[in-house]
N, C-alpha and C. Protein backbone atom coordinates (compact mmCIF):
# COMPACT_ATOMS: atom_id res chain seq x y z
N UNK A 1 -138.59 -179.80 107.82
CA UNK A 1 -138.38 -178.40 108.08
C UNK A 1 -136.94 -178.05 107.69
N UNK A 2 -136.85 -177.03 107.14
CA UNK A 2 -135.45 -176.75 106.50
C UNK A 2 -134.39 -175.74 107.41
N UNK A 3 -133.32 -175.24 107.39
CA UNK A 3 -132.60 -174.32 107.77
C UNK A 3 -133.28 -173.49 107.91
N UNK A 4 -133.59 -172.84 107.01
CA UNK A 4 -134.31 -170.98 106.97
C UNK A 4 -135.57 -171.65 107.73
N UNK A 5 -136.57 -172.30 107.97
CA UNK A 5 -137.22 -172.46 108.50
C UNK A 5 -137.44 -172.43 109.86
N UNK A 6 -136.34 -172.99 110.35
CA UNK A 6 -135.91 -173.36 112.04
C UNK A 6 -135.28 -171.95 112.16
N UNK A 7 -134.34 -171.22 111.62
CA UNK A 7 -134.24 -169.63 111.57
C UNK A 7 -135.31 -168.85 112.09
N UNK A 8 -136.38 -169.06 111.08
CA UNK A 8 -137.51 -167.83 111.20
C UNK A 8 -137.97 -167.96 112.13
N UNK A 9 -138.24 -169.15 112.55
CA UNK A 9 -138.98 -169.67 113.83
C UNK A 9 -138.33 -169.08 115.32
N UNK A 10 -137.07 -169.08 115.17
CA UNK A 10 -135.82 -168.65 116.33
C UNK A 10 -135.71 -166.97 116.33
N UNK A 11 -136.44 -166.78 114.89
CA UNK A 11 -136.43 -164.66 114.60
C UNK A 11 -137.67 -164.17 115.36
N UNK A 12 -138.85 -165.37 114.80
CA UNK A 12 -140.21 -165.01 115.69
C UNK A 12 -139.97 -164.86 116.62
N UNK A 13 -139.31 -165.99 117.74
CA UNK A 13 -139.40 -165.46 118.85
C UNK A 13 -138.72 -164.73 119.33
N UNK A 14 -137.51 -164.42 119.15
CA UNK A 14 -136.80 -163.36 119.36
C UNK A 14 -137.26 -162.05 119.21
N UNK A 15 -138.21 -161.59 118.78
CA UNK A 15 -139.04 -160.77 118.29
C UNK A 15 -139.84 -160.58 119.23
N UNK A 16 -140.55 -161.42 119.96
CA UNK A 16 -141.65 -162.18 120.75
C UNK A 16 -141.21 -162.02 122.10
N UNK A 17 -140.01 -161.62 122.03
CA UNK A 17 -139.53 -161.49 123.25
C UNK A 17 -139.20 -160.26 123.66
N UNK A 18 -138.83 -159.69 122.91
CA UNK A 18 -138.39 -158.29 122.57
C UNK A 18 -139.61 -157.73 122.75
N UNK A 19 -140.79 -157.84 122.54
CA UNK A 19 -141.75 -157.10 122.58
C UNK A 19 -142.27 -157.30 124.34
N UNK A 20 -142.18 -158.58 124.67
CA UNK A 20 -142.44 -158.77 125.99
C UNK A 20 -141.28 -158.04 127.30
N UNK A 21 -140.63 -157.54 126.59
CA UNK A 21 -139.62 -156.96 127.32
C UNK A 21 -140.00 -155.47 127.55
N UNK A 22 -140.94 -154.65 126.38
CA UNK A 22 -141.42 -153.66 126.82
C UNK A 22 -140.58 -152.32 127.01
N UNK A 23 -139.33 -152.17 126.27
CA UNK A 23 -138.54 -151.49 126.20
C UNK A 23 -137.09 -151.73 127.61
N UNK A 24 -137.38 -152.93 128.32
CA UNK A 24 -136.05 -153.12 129.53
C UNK A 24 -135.15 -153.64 128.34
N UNK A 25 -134.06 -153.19 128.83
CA UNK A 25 -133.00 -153.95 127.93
C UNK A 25 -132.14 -155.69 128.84
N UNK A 26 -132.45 -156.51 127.73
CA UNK A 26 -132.03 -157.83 128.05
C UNK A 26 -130.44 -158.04 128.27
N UNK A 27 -130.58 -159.12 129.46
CA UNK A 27 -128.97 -159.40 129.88
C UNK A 27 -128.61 -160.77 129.30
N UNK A 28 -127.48 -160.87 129.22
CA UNK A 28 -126.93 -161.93 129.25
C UNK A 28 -127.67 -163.41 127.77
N UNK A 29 -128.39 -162.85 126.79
CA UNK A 29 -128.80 -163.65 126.11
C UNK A 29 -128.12 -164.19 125.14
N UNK A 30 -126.92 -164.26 124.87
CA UNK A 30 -126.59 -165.57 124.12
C UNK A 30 -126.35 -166.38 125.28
N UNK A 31 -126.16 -166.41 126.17
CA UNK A 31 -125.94 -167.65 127.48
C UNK A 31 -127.40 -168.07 127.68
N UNK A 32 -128.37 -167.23 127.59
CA UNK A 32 -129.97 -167.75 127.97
C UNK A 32 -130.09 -168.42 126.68
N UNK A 33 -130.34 -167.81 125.71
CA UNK A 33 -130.34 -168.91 123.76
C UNK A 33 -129.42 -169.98 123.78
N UNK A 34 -128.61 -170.35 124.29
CA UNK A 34 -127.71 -171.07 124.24
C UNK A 34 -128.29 -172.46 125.05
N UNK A 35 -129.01 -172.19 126.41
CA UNK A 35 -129.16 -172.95 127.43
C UNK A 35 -130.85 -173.08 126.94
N UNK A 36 -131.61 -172.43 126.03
CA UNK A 36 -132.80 -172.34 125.81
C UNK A 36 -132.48 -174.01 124.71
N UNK A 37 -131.61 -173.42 123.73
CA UNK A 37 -131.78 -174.63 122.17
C UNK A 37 -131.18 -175.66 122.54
N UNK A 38 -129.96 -175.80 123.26
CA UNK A 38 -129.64 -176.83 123.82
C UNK A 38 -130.25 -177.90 124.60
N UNK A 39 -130.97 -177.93 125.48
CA UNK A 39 -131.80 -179.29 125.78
C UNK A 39 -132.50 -179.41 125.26
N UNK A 40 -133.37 -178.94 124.31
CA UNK A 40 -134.26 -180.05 123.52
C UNK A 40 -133.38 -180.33 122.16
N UNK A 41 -132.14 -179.80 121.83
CA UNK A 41 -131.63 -180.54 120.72
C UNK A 41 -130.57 -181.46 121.46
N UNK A 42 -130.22 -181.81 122.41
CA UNK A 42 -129.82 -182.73 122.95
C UNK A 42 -131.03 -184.08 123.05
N UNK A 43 -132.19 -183.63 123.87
CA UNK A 43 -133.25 -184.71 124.01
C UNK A 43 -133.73 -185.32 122.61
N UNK A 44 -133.59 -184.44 121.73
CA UNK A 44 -134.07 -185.15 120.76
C UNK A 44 -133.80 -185.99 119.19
N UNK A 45 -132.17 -185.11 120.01
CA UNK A 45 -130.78 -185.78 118.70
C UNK A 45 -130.39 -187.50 120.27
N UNK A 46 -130.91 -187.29 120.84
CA UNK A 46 -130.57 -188.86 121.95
C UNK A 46 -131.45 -189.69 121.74
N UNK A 47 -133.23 -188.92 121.52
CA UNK A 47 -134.58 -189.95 121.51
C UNK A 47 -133.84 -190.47 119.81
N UNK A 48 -133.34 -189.44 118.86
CA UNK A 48 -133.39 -190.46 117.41
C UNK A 48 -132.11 -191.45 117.81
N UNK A 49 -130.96 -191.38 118.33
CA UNK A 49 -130.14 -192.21 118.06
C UNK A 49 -129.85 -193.15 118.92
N UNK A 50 -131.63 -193.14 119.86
CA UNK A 50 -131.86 -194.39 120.84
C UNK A 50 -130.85 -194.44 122.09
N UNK A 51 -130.67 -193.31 122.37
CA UNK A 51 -129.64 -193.15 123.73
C UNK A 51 -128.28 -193.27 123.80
N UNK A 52 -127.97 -194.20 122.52
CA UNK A 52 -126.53 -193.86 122.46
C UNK A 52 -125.50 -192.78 122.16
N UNK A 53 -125.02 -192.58 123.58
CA UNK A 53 -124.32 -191.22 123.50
C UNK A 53 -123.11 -191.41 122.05
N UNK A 54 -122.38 -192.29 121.74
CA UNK A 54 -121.61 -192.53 120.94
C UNK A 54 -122.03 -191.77 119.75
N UNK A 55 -123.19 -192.21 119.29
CA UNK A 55 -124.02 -191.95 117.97
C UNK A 55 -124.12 -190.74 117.94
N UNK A 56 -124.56 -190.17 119.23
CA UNK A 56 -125.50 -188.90 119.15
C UNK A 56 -124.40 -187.98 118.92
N UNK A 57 -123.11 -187.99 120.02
CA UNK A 57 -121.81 -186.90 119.71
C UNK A 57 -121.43 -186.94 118.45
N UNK A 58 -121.75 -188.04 118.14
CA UNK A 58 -120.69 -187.92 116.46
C UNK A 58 -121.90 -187.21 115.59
N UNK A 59 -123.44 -187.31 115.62
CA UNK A 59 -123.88 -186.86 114.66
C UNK A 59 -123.84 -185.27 115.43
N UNK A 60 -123.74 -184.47 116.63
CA UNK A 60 -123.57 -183.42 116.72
C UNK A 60 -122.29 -182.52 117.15
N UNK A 61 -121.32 -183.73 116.28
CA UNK A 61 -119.79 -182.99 116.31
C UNK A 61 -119.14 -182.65 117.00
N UNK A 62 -119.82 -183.59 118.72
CA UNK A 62 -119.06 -182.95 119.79
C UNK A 62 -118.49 -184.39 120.53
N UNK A 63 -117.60 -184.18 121.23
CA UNK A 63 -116.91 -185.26 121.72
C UNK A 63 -117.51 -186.26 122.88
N UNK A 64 -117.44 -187.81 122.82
CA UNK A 64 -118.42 -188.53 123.53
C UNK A 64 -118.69 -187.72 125.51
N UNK A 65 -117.16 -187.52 125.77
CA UNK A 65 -117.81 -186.59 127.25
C UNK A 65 -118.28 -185.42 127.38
N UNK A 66 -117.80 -184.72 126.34
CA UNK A 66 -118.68 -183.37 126.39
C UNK A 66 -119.94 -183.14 125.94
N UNK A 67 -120.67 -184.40 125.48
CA UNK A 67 -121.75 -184.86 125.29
C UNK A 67 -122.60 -185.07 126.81
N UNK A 68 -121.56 -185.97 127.30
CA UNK A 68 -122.34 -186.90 128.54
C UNK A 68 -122.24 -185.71 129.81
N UNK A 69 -121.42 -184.62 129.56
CA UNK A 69 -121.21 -183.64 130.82
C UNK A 69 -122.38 -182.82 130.39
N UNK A 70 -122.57 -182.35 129.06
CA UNK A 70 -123.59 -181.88 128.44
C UNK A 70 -125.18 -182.36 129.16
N UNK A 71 -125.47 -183.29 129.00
CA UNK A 71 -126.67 -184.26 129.26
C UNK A 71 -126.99 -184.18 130.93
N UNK A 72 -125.60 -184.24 131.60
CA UNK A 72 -126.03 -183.98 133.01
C UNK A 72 -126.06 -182.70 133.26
N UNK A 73 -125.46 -181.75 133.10
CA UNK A 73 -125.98 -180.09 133.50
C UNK A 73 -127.34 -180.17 132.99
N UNK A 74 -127.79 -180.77 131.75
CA UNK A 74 -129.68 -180.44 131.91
C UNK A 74 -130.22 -181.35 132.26
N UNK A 75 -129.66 -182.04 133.20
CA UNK A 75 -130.32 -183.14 133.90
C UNK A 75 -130.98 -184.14 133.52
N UNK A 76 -130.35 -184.71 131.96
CA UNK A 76 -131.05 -185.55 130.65
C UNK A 76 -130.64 -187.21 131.25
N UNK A 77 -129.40 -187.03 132.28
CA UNK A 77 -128.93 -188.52 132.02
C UNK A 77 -128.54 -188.12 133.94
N UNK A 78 -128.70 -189.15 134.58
CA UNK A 78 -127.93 -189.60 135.86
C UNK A 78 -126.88 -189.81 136.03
C-alpha cells in the first residue's frame, strides 16, 4: 500500500465522520487523529521489529524513551 493510498483511506474516513456528525461541529480533532493513528502504528511498527523498542524508535524517528513513554500511555508495554 503506498502513501496516497494510506491518505485516501484517512480522507474516507474523515469524510465518514463528518457525515456521522450530522452537521455538530467537532472538537478537539487533531488530538483525537493523533491518539486514533498512533496505537496501531506503534503496535505494529513493534509486532515487525519483534519488540525491540531500540529498532522500532529508530525506524520511527523518535527517541528510545519517548518511544517507551509512548507505548505505556496506550497501554502497549507494562
Amino acid at each position: 500500500m503506498s502513501k496516497k493510498q494510506i491518505e485516501e483511506c484517512i480522507r474516507t474516513s474523515l469524510e465518514a465522520y463528518f457525515k456521522d456528525l450530522r452537521g455538530t461541529e467537532p472538537d478537539n480533532m487533531h488530538s483525537m487523529m493523533m491518539g486514533i493513528v498512533e496505537k496501531p502504528l506503534l503496535e505494529v511498527v513493534m509486532q515487525h521489529a519483534d519488540q525491540n523498542q531500540s529498532r522500532a524508535a529508530e525506524w520511527l524517528g523518535l527517541n528510545r524513551n519517548t518511544l517507551r513513554k509512548k507505548l505505556l500511555e496506550h497501554k502497549l508495554i507494562k
